[in-house]
PDB file of N, CA and C in Angstrom:
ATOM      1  N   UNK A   1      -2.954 -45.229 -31.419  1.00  0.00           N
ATOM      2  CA  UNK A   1      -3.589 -43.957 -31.677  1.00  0.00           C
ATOM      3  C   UNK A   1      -4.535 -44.120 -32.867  1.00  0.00           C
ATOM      4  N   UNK A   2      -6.038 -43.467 -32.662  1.00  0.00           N
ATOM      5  CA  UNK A   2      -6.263 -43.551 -33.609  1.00  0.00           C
ATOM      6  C   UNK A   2      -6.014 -42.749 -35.230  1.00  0.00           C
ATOM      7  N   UNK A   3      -6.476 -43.218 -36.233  1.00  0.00           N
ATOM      8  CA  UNK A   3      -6.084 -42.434 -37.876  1.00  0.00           C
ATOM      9  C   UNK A   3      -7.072 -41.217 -38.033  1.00  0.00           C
ATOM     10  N   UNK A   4      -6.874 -40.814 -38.686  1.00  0.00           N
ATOM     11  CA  UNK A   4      -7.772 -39.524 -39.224  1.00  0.00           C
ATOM     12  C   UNK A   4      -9.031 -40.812 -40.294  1.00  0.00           C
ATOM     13  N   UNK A   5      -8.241 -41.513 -40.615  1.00  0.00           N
ATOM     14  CA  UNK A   5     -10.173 -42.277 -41.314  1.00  0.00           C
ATOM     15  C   UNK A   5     -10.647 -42.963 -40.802  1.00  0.00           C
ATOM     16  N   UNK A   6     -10.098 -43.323 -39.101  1.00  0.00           N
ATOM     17  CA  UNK A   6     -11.194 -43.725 -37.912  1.00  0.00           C
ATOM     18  C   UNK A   6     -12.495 -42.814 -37.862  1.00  0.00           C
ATOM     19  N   UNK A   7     -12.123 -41.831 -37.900  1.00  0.00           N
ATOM     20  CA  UNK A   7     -13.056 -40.708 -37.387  1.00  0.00           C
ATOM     21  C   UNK A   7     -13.669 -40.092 -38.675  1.00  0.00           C
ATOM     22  N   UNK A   8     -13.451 -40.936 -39.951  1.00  0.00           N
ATOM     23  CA  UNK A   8     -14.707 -39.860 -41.331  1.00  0.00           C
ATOM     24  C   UNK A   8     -16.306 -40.301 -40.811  1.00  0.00           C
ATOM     25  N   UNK A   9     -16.730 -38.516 -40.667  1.00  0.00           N
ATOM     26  CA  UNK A   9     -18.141 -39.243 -40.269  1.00  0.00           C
ATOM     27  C   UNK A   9     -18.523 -39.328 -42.017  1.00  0.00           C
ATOM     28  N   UNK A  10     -20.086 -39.837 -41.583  1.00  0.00           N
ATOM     29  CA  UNK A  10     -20.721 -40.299 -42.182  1.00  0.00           C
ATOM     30  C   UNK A  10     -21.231 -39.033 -43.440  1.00  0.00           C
ATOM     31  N   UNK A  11     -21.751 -39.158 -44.737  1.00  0.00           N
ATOM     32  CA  UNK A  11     -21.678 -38.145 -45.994  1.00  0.00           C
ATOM     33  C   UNK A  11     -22.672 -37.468 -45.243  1.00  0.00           C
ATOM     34  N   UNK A  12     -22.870 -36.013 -45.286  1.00  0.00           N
ATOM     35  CA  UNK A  12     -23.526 -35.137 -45.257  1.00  0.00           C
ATOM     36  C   UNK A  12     -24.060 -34.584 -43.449  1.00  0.00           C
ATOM     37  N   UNK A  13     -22.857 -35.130 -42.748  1.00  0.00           N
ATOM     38  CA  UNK A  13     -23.481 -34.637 -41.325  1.00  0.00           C
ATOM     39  C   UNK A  13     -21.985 -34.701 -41.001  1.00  0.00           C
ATOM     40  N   UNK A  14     -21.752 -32.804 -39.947  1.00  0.00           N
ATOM     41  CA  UNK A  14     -20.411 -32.427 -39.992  1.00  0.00           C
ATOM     42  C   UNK A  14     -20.324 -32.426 -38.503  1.00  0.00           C
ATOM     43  N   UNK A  15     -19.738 -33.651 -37.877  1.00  0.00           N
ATOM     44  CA  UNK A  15     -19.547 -34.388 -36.746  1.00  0.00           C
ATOM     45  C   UNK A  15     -18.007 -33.569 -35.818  1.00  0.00           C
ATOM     46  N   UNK A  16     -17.358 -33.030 -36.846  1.00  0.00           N
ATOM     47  CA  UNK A  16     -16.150 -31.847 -36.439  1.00  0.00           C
ATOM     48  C   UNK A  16     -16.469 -31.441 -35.424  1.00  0.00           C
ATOM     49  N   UNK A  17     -17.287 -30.437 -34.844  1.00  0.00           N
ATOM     50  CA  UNK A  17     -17.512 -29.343 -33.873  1.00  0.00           C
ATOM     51  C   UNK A  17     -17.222 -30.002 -32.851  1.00  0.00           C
ATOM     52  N   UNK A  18     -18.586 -31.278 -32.686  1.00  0.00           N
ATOM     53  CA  UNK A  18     -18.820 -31.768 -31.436  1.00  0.00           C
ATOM     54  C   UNK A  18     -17.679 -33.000 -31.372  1.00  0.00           C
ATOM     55  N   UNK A  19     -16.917 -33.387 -32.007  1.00  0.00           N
ATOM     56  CA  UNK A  19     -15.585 -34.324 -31.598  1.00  0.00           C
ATOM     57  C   UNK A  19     -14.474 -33.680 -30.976  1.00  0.00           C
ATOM     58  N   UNK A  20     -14.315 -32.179 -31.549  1.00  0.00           N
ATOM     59  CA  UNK A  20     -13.358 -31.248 -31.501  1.00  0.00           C
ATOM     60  C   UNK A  20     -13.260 -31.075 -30.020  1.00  0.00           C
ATOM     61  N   UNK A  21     -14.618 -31.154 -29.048  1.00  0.00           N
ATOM     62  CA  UNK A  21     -14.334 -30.979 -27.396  1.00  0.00           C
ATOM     63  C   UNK A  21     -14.754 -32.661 -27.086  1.00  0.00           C
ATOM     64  N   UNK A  22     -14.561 -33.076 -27.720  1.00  0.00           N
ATOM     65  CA  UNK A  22     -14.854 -35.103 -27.393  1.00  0.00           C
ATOM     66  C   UNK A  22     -13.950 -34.829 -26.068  1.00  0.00           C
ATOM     67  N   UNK A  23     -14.026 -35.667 -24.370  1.00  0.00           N
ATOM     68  CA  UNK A  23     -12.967 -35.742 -23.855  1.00  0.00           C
ATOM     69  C   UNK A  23     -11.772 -36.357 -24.145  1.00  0.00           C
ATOM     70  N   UNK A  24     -12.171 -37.317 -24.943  1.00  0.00           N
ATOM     71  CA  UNK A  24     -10.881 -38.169 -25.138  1.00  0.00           C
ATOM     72  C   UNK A  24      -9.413 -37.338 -26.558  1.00  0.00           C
ATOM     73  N   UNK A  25      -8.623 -37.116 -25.527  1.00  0.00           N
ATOM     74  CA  UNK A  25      -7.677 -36.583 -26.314  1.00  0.00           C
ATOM     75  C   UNK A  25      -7.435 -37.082 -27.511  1.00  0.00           C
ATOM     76  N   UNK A  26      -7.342 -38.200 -27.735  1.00  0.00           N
ATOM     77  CA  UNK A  26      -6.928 -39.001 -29.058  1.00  0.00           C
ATOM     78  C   UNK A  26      -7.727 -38.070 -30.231  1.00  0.00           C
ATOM     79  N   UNK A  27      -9.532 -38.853 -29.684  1.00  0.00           N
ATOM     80  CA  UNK A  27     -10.203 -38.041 -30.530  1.00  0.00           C
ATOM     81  C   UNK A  27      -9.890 -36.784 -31.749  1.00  0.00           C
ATOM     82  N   UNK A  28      -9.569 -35.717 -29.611  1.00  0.00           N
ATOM     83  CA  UNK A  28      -9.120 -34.008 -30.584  1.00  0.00           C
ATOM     84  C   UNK A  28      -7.964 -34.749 -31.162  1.00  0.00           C
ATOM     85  N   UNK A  29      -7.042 -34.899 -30.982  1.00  0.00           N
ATOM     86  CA  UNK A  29      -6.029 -34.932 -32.134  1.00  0.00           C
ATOM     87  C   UNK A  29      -6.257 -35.264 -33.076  1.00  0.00           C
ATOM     88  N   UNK A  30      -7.083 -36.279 -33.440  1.00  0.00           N
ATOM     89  CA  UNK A  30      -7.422 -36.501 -34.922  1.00  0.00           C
ATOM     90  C   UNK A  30      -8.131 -35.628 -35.442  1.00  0.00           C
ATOM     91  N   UNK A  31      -9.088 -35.532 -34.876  1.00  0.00           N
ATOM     92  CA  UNK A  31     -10.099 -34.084 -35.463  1.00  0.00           C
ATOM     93  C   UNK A  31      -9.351 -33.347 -35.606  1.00  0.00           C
ATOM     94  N   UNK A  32      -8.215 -32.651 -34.727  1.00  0.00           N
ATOM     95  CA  UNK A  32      -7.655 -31.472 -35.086  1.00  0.00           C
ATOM     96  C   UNK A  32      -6.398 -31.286 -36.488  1.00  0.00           C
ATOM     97  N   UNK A  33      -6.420 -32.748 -37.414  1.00  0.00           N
ATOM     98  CA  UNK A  33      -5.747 -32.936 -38.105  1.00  0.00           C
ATOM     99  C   UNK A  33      -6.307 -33.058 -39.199  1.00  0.00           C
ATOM    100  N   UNK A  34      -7.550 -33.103 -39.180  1.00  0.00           N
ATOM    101  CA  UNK A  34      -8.570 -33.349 -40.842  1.00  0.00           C
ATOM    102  C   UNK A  34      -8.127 -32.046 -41.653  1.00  0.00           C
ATOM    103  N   UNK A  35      -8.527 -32.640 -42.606  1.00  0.00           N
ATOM    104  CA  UNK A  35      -8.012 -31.271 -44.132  1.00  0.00           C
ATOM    105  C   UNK A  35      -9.501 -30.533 -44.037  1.00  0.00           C
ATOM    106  N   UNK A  36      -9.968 -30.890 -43.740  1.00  0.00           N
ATOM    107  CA  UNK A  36     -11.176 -29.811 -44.115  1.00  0.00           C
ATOM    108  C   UNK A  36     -11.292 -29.015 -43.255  1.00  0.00           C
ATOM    109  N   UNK A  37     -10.638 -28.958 -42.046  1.00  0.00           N
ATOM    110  CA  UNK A  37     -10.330 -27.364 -40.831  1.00  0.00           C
ATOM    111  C   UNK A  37      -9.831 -26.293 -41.337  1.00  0.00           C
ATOM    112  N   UNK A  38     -10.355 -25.171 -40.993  1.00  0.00           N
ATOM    113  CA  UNK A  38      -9.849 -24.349 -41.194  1.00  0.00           C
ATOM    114  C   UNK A  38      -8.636 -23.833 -40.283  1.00  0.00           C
ATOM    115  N   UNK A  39      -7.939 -23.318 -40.722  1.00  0.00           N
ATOM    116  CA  UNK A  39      -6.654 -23.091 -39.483  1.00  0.00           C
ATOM    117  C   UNK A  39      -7.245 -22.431 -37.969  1.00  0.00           C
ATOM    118  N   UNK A  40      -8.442 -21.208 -38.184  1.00  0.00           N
ATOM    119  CA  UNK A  40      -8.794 -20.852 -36.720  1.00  0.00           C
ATOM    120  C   UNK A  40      -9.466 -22.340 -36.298  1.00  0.00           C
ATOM    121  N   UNK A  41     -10.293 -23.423 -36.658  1.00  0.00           N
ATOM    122  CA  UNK A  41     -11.279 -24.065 -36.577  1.00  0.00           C
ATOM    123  C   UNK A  41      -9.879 -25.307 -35.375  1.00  0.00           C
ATOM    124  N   UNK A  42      -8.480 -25.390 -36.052  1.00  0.00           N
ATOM    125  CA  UNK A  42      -7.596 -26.702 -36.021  1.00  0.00           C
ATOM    126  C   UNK A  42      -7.269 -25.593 -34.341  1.00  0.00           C
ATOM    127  N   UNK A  43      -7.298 -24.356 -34.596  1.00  0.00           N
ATOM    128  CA  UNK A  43      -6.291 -24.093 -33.394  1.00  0.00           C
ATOM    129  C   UNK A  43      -7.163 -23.898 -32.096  1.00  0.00           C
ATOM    130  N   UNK A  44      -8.394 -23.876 -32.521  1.00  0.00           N
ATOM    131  CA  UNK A  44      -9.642 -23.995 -31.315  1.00  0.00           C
ATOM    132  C   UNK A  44      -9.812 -25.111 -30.966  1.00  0.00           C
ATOM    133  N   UNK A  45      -8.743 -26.186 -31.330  1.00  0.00           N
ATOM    134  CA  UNK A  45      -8.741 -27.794 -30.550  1.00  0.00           C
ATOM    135  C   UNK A  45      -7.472 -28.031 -29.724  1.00  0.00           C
ATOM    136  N   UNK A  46      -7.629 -27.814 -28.607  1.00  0.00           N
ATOM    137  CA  UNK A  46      -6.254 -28.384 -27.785  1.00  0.00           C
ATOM    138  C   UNK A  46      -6.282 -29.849 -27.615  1.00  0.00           C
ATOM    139  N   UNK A  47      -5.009 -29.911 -28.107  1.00  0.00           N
ATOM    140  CA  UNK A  47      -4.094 -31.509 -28.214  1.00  0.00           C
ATOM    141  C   UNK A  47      -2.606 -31.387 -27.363  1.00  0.00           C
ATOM    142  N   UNK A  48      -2.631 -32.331 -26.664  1.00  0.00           N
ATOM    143  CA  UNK A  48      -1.425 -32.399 -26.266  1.00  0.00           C
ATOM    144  C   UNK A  48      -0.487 -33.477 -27.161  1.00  0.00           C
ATOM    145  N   UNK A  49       0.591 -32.917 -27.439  1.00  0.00           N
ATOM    146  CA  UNK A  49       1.137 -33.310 -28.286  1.00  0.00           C
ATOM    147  C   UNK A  49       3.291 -33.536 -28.059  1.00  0.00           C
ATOM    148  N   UNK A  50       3.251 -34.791 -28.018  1.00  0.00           N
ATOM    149  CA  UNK A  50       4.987 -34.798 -27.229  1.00  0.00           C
ATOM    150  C   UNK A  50       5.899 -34.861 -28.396  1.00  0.00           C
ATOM    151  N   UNK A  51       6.841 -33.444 -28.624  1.00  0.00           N
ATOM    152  CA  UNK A  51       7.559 -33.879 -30.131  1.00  0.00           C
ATOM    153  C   UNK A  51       8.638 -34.832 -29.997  1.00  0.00           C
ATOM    154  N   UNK A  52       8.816 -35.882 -28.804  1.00  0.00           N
ATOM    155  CA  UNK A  52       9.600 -36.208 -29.130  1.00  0.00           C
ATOM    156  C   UNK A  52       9.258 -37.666 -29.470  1.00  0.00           C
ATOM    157  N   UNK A  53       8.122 -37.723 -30.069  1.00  0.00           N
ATOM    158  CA  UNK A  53       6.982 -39.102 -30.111  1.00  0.00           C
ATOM    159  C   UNK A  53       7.315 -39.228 -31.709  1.00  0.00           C
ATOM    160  N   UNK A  54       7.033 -40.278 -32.203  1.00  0.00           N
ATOM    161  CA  UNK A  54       7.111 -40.723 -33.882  1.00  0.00           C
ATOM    162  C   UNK A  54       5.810 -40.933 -34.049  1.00  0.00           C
ATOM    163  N   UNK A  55       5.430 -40.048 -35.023  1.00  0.00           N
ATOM    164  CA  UNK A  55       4.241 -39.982 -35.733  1.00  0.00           C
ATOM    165  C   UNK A  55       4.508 -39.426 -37.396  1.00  0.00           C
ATOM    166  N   UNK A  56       3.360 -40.946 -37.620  1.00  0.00           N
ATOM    167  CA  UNK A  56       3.439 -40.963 -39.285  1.00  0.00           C
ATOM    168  C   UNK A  56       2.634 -39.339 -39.675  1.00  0.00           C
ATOM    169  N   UNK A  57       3.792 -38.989 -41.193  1.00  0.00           N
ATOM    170  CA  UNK A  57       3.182 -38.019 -42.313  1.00  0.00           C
ATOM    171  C   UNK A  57       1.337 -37.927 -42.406  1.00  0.00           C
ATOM    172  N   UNK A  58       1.253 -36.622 -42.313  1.00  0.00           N
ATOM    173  CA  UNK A  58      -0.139 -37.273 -42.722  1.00  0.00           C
ATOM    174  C   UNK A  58      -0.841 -37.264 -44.565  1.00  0.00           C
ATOM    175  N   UNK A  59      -1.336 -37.815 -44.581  1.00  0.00           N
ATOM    176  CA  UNK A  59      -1.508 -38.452 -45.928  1.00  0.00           C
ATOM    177  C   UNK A  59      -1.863 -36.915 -47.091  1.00  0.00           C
ATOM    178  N   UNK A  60      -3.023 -35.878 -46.518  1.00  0.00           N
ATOM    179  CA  UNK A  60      -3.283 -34.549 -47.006  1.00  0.00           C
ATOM    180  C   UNK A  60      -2.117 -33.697 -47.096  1.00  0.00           C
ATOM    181  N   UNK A  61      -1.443 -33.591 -46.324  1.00  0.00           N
ATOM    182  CA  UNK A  61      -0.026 -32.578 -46.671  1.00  0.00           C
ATOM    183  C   UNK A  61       1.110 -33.129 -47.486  1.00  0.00           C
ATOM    184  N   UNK A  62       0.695 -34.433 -47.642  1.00  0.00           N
ATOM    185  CA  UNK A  62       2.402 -34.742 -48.436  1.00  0.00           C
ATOM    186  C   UNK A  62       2.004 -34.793 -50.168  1.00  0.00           C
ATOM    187  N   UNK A  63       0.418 -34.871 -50.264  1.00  0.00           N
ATOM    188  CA  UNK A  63       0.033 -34.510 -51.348  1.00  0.00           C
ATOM    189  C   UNK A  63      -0.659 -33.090 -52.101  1.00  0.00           C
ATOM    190  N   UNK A  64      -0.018 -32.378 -50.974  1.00  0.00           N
ATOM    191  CA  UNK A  64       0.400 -30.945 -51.284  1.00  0.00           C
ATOM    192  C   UNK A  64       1.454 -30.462 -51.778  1.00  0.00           C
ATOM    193  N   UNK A  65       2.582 -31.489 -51.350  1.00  0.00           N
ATOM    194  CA  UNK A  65       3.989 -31.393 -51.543  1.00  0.00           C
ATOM    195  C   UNK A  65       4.564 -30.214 -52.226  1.00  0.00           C
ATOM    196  N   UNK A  66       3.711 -30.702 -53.780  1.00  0.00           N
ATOM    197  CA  UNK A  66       4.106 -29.501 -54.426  1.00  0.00           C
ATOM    198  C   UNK A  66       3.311 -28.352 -54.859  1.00  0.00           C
ATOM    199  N   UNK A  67       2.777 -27.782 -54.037  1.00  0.00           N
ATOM    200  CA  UNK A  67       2.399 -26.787 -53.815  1.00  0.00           C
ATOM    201  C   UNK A  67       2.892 -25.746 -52.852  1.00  0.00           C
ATOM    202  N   UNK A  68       3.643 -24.954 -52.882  1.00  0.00           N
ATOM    203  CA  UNK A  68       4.387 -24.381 -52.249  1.00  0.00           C
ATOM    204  C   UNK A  68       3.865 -23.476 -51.780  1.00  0.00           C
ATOM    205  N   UNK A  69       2.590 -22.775 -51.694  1.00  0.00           N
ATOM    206  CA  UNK A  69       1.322 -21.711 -50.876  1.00  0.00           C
ATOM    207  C   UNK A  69       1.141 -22.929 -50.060  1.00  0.00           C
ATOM    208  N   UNK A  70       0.917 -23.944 -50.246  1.00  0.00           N
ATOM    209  CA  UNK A  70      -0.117 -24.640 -49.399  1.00  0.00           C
ATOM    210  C   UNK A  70       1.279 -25.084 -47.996  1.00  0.00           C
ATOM    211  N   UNK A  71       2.034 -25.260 -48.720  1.00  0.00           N
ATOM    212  CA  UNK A  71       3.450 -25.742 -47.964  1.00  0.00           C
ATOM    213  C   UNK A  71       4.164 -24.382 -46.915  1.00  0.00           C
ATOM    214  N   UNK A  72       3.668 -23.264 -47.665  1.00  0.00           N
ATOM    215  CA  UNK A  72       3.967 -22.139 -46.491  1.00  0.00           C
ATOM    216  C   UNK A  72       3.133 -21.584 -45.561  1.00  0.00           C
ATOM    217  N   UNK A  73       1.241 -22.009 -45.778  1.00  0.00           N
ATOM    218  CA  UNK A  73       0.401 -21.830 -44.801  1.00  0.00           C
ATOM    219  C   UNK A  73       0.290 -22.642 -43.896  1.00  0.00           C
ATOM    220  N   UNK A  74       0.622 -24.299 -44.875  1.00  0.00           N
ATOM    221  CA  UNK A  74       0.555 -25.398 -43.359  1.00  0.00           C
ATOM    222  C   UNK A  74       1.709 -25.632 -42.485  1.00  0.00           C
ATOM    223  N   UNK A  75       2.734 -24.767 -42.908  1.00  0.00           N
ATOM    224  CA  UNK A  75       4.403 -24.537 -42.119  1.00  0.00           C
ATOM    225  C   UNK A  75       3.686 -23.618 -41.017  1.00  0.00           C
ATOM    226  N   UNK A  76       3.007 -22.766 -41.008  1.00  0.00           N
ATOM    227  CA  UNK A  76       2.625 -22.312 -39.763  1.00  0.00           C
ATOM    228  C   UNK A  76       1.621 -22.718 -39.223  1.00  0.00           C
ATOM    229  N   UNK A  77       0.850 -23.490 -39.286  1.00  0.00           N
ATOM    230  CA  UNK A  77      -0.253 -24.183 -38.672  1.00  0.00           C
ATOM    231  C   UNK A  77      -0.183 -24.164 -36.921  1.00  0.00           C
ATOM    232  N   UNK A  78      -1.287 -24.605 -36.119  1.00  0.00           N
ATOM    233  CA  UNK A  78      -1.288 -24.484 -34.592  1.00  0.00           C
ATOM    234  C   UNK A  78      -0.922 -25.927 -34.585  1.00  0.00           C
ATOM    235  N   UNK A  79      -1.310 -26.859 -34.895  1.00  0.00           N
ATOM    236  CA  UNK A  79      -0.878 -28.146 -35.005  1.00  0.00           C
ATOM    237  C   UNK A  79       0.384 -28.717 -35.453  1.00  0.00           C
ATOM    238  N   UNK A  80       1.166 -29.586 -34.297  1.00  0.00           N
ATOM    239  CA  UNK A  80       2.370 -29.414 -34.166  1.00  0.00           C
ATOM    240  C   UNK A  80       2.360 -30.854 -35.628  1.00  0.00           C
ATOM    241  N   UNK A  81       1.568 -31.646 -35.867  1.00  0.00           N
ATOM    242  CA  UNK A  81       1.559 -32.857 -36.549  1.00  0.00           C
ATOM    243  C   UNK A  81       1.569 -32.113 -38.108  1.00  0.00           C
ATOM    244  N   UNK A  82       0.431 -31.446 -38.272  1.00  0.00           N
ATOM    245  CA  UNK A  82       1.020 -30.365 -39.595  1.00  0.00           C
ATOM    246  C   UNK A  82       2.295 -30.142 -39.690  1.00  0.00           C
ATOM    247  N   UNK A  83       2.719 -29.370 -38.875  1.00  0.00           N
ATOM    248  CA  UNK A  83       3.837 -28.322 -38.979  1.00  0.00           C
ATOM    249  C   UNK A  83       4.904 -29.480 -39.444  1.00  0.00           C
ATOM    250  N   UNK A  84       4.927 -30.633 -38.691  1.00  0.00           N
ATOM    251  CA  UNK A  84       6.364 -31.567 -39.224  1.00  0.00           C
ATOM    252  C   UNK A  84       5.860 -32.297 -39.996  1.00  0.00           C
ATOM    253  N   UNK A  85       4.550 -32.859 -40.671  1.00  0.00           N
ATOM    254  CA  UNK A  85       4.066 -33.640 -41.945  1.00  0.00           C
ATOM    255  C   UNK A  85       5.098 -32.018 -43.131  1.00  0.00           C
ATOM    256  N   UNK A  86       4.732 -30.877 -42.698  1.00  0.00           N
ATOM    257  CA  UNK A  86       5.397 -29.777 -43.951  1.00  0.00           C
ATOM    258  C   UNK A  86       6.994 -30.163 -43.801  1.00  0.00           C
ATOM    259  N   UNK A  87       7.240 -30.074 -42.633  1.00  0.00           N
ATOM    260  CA  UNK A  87       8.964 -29.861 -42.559  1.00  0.00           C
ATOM    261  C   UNK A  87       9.794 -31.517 -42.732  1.00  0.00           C
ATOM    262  N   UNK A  88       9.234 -32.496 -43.283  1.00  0.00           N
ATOM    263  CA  UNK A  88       9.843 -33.903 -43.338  1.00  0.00           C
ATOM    264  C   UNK A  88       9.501 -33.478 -44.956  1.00  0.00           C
ATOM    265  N   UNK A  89       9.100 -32.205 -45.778  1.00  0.00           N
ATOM    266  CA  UNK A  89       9.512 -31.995 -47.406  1.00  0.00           C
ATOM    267  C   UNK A  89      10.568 -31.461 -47.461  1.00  0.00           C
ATOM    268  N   UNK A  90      10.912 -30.925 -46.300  1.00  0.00           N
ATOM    269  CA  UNK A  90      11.870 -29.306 -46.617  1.00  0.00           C
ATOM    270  C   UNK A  90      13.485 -29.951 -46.717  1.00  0.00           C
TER     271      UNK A  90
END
């Protein structure tokens, strides 16, 4: 699978939108996991997503950790990879 820093585009051109309907699922999933989405922006990307798959923390939420606003907005997130990067603090 690919990482979320497969996909940093390049400084000053915001490559998000048009990856976000990329066909290739992988793609959306990564896109739909960048920190710079906004929560409507993450939940306007369908990913299929199997919870019973092992997938690493992602690197932006665990250095939220302690922030506990940030830890109760990304606990509800549309993205199921958020939601358990929050709940592997709890």
């Amino acid at each position: 699978m690919l990482s979320s820093r497969d996909l940093r585009p390049p400084p000053n051109i915001h490559s998000g939108p048009l990856l976000a309907q990329d066909p290739d699922e992988n793609v959306r999933f990564v896109v739909a996991t960048r920190p710079d989405l906004t929560e409507e922006q993450r939940a306007g990307i369908y990913v299929d997503f199997d919870l019973r798959g092992h997938c690493s923390q992602l690197d932006w939420v665990m250095a939220l950790h302690d922030d506990p606003d940030a830890m109760r907005r990304l606990a509800a997130s549309s993205h199921p990879l958020v939601r358990r990067s929050v709940r592997n603090f709890e």
